[in-house]
PDB file of N, CA and C in Angstrom:
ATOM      1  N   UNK A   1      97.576 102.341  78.140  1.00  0.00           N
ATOM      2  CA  UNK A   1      97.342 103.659  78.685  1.00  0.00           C
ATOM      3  C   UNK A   1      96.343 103.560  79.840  1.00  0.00           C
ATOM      4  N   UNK A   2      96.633 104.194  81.013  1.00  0.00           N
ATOM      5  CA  UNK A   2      95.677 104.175  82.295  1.00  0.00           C
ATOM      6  C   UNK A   2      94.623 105.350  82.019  1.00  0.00           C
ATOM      7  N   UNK A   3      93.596 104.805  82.409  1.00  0.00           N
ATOM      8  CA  UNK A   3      92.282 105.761  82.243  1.00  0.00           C
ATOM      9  C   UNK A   3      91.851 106.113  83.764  1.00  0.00           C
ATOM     10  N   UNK A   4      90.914 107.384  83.880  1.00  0.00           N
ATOM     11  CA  UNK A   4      90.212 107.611  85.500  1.00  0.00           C
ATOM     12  C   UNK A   4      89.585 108.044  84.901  1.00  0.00           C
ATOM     13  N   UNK A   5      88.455 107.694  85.769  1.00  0.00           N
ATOM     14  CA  UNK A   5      86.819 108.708  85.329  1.00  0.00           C
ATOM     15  C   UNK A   5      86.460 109.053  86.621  1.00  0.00           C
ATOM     16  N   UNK A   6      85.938 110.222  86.668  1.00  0.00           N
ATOM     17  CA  UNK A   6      85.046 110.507  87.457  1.00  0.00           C
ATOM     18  C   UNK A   6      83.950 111.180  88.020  1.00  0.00           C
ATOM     19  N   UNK A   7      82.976 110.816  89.094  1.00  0.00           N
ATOM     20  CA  UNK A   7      81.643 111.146  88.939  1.00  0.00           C
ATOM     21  C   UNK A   7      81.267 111.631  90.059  1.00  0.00           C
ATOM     22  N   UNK A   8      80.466 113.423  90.229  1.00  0.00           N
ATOM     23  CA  UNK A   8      80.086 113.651  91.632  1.00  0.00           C
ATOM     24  C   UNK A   8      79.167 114.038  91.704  1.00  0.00           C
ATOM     25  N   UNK A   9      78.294 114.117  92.973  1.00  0.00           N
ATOM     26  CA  UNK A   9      77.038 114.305  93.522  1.00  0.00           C
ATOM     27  C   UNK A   9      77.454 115.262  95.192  1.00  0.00           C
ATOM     28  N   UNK A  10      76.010 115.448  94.838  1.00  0.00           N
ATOM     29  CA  UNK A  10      75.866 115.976  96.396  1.00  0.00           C
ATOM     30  C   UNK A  10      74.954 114.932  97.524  1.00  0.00           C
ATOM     31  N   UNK A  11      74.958 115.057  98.914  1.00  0.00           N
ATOM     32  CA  UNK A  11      73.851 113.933  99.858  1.00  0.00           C
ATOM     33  C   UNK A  11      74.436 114.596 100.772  1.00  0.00           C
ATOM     34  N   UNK A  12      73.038 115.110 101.563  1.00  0.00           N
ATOM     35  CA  UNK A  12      72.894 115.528 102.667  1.00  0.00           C
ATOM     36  C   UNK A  12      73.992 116.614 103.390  1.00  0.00           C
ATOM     37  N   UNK A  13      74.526 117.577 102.815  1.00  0.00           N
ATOM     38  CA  UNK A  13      75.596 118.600 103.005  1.00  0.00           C
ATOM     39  C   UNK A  13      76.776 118.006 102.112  1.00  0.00           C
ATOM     40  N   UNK A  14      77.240 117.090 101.959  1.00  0.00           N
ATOM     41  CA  UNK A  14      78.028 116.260 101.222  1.00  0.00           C
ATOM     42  C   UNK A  14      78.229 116.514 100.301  1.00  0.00           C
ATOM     43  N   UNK A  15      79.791 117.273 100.022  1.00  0.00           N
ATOM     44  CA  UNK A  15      79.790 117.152  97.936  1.00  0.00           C
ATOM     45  C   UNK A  15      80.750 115.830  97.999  1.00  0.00           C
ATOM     46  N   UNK A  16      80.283 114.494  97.161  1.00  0.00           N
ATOM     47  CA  UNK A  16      81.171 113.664  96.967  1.00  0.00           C
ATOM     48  C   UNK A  16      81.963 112.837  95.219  1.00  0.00           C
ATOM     49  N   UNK A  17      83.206 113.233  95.461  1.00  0.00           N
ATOM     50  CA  UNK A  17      83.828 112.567  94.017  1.00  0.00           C
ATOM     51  C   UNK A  17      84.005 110.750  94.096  1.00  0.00           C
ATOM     52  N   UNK A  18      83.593 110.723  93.254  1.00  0.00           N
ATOM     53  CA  UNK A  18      84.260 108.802  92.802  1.00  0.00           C
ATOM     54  C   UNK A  18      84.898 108.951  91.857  1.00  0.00           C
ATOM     55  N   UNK A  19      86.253 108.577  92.021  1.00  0.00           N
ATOM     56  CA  UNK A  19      87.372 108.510  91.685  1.00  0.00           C
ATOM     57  C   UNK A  19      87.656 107.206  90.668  1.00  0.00           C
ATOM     58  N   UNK A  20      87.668 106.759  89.895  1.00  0.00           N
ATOM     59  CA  UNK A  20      87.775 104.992  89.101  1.00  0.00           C
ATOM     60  C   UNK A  20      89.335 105.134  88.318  1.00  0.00           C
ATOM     61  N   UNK A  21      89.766 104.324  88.780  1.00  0.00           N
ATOM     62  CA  UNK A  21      91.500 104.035  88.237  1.00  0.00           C
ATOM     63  C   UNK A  21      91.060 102.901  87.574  1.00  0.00           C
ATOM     64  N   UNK A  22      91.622 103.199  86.393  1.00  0.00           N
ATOM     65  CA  UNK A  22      91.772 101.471  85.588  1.00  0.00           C
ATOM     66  C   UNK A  22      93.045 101.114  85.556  1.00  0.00           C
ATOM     67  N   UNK A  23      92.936  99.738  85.776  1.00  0.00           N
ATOM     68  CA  UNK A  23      94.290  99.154  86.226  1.00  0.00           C
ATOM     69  C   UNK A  23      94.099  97.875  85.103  1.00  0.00           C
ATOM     70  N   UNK A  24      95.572  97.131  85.039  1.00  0.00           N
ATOM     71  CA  UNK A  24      94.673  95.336  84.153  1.00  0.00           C
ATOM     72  C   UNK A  24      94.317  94.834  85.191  1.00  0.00           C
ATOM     73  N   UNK A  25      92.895  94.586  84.543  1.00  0.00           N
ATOM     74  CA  UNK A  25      92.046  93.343  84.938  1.00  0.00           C
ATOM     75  C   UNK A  25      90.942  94.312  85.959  1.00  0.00           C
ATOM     76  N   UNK A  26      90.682  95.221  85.920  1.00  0.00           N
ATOM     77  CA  UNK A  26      89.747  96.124  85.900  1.00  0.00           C
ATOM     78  C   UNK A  26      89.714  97.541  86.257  1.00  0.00           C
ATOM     79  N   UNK A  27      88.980  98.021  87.686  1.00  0.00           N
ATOM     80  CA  UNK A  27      88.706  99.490  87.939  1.00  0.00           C
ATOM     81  C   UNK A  27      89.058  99.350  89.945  1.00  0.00           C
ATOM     82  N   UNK A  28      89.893 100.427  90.305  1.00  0.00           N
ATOM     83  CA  UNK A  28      90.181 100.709  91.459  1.00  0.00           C
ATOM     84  C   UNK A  28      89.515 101.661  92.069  1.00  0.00           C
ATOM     85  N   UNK A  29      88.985 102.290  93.354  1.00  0.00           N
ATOM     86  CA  UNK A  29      88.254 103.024  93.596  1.00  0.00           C
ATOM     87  C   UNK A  29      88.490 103.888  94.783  1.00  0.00           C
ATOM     88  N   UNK A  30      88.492 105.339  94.390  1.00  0.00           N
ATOM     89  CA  UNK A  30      89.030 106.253  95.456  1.00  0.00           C
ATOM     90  C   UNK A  30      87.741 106.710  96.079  1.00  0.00           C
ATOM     91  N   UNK A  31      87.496 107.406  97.005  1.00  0.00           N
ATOM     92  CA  UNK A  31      85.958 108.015  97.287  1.00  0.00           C
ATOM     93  C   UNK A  31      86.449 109.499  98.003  1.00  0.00           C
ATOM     94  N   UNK A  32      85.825 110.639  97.483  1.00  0.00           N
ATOM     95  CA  UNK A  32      86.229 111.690  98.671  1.00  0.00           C
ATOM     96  C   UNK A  32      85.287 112.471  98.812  1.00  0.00           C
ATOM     97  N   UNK A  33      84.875 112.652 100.602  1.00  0.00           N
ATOM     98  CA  UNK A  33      83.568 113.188 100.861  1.00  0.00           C
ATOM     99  C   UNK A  33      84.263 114.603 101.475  1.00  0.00           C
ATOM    100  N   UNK A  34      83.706 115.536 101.147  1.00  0.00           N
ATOM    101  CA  UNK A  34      83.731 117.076 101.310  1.00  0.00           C
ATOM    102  C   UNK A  34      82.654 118.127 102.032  1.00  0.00           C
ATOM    103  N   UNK A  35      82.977 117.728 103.683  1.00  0.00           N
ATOM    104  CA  UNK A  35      81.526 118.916 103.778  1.00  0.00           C
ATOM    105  C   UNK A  35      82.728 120.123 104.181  1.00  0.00           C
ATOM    106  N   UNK A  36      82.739 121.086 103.521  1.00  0.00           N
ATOM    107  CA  UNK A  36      82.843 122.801 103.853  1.00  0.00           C
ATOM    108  C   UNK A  36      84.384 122.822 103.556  1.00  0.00           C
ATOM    109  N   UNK A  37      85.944 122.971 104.755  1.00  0.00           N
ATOM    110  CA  UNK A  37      86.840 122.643 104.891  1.00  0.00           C
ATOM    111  C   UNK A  37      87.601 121.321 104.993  1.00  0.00           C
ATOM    112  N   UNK A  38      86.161 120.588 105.855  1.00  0.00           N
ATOM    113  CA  UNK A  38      86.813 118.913 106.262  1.00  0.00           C
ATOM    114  C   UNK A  38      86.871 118.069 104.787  1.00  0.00           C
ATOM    115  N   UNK A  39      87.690 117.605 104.365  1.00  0.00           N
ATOM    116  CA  UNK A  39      87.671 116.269 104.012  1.00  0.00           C
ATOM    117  C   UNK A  39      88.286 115.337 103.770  1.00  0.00           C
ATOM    118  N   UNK A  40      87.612 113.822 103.546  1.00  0.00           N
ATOM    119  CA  UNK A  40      88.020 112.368 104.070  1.00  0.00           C
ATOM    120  C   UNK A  40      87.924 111.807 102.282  1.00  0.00           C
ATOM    121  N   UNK A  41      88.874 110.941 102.554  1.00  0.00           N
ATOM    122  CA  UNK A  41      89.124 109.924 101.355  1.00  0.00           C
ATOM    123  C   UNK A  41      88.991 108.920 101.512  1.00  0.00           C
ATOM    124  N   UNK A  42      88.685 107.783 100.759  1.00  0.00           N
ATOM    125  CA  UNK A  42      88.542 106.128 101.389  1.00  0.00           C
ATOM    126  C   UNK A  42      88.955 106.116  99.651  1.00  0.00           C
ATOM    127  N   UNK A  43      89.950 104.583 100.402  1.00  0.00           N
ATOM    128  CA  UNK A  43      90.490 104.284  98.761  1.00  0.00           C
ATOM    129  C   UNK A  43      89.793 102.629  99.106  1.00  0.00           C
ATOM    130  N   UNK A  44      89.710 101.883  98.371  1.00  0.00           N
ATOM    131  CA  UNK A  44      89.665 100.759  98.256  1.00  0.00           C
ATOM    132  C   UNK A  44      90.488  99.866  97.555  1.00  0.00           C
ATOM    133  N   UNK A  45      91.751  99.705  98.549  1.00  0.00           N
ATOM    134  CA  UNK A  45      92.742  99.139  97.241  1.00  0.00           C
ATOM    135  C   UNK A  45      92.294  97.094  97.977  1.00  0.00           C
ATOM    136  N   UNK A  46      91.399  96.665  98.216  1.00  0.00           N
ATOM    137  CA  UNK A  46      90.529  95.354  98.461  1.00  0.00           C
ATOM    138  C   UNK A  46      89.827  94.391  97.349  1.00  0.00           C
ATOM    139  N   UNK A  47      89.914  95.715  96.033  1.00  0.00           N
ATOM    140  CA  UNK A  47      88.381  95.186  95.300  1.00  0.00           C
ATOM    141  C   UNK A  47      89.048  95.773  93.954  1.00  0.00           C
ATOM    142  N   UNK A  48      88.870  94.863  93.005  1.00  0.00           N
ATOM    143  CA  UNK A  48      88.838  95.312  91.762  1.00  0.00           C
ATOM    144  C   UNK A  48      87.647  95.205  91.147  1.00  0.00           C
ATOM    145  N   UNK A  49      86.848  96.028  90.278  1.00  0.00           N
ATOM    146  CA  UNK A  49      85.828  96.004  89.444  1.00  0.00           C
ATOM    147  C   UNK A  49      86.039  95.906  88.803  1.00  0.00           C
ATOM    148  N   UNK A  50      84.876  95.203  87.586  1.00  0.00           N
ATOM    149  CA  UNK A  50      84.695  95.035  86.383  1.00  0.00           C
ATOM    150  C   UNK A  50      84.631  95.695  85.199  1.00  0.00           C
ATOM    151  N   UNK A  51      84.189  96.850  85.806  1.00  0.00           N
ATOM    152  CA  UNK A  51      83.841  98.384  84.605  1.00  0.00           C
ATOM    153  C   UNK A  51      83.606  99.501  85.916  1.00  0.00           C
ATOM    154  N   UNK A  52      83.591 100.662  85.317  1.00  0.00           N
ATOM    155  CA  UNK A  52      83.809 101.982  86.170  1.00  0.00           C
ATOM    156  C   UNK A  52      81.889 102.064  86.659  1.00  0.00           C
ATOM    157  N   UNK A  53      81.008 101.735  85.952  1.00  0.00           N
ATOM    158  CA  UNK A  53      79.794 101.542  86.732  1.00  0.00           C
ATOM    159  C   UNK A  53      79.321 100.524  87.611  1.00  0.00           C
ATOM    160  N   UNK A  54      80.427  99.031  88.096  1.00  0.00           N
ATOM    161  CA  UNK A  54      79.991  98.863  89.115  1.00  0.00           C
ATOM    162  C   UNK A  54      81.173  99.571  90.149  1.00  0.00           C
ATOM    163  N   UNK A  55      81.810  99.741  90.058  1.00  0.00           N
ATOM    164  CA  UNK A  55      82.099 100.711  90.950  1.00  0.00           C
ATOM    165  C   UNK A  55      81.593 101.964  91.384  1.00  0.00           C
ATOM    166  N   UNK A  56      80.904 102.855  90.397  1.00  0.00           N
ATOM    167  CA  UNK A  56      79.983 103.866  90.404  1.00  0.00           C
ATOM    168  C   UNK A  56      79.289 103.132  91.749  1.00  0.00           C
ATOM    169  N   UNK A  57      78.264 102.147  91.783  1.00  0.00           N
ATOM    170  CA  UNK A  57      77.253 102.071  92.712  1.00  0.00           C
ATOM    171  C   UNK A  57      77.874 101.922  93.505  1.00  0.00           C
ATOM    172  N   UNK A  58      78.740 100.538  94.094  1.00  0.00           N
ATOM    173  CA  UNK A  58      79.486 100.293  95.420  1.00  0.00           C
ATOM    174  C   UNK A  58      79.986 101.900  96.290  1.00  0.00           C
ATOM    175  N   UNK A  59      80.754 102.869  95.118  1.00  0.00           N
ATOM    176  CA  UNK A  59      81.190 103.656  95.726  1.00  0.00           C
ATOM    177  C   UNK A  59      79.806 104.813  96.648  1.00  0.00           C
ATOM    178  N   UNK A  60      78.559 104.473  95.475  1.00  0.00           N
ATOM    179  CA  UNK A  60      77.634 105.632  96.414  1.00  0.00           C
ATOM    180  C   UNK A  60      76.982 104.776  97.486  1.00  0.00           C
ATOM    181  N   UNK A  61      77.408 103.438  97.334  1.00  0.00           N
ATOM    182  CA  UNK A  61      76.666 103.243  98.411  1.00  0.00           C
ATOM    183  C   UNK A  61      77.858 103.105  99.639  1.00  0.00           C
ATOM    184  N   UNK A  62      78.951 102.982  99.905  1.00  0.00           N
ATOM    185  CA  UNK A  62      80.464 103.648 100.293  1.00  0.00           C
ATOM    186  C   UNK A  62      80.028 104.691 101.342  1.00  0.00           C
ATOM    187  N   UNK A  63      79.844 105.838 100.403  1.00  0.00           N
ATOM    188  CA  UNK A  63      79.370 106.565 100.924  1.00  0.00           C
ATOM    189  C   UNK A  63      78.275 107.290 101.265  1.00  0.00           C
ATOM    190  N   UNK A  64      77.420 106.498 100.993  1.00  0.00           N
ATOM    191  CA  UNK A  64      76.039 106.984 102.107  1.00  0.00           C
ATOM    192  C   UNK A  64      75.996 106.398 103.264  1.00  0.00           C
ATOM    193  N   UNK A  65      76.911 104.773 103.284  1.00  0.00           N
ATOM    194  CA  UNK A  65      77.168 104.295 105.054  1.00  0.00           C
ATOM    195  C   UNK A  65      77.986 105.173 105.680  1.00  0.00           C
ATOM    196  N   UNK A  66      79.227 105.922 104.919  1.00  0.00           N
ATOM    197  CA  UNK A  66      80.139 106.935 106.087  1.00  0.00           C
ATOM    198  C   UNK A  66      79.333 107.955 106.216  1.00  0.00           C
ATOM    199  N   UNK A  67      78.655 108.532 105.064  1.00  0.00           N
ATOM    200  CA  UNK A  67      78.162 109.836 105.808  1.00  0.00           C
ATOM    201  C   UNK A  67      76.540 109.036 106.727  1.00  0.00           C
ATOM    202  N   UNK A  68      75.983 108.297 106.786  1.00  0.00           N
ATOM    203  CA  UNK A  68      74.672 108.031 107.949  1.00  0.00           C
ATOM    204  C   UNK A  68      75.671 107.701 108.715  1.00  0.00           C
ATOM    205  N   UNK A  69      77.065 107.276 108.945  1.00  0.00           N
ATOM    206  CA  UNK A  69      77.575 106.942 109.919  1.00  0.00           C
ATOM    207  C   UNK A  69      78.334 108.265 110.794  1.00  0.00           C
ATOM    208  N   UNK A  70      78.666 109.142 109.819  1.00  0.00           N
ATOM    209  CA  UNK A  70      78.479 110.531 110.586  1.00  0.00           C
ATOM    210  C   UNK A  70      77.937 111.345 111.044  1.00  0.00           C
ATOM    211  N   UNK A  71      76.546 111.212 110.558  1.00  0.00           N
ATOM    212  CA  UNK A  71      75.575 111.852 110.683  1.00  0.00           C
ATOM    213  C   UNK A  71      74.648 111.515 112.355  1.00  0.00           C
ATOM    214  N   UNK A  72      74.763 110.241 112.001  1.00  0.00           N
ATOM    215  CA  UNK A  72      73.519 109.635 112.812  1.00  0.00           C
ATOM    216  C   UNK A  72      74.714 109.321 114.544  1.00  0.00           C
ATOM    217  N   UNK A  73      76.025 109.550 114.645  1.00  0.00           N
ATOM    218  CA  UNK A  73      76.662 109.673 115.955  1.00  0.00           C
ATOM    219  C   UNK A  73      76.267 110.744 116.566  1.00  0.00           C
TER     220      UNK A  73
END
């Protein structure tokens, strides 16, 4: 049976979901950042994880480089 969990926060106007697909042989990772109307998804189909909390971190740290990378243009 396939499992997803997922976990959201807010940063800096930002509401963002992490998305975790379990697949065999570990966890896949969607990311979707939401300011107002706009929003962007980043999947990472590159990387499999080990458990849905290291993906948890990779993904916030994911996205605190796109959003300082939106921010700070």
């Amino acid at each position: 049976m396939e499992t997803s969990l997922t976990f959201g926060f807010a940063y800096r106007g930002f509401d963002i979901t992490i998305i975790g697909y379990e697949i065999d042989g570990g966890w896949r990772m969607a990311l979707e950042l939401r300011k107002g109307e706009e929003v962007e998804i980043i999947r990472d189909t590159a990387n499999v994880y080990p458990d849905f909390n290291s993906l948890r971190s990779m993904a916030i740290w994911a996205a605190h480089l796109k959003i300082k990378s939106l921010t700070d243009a």
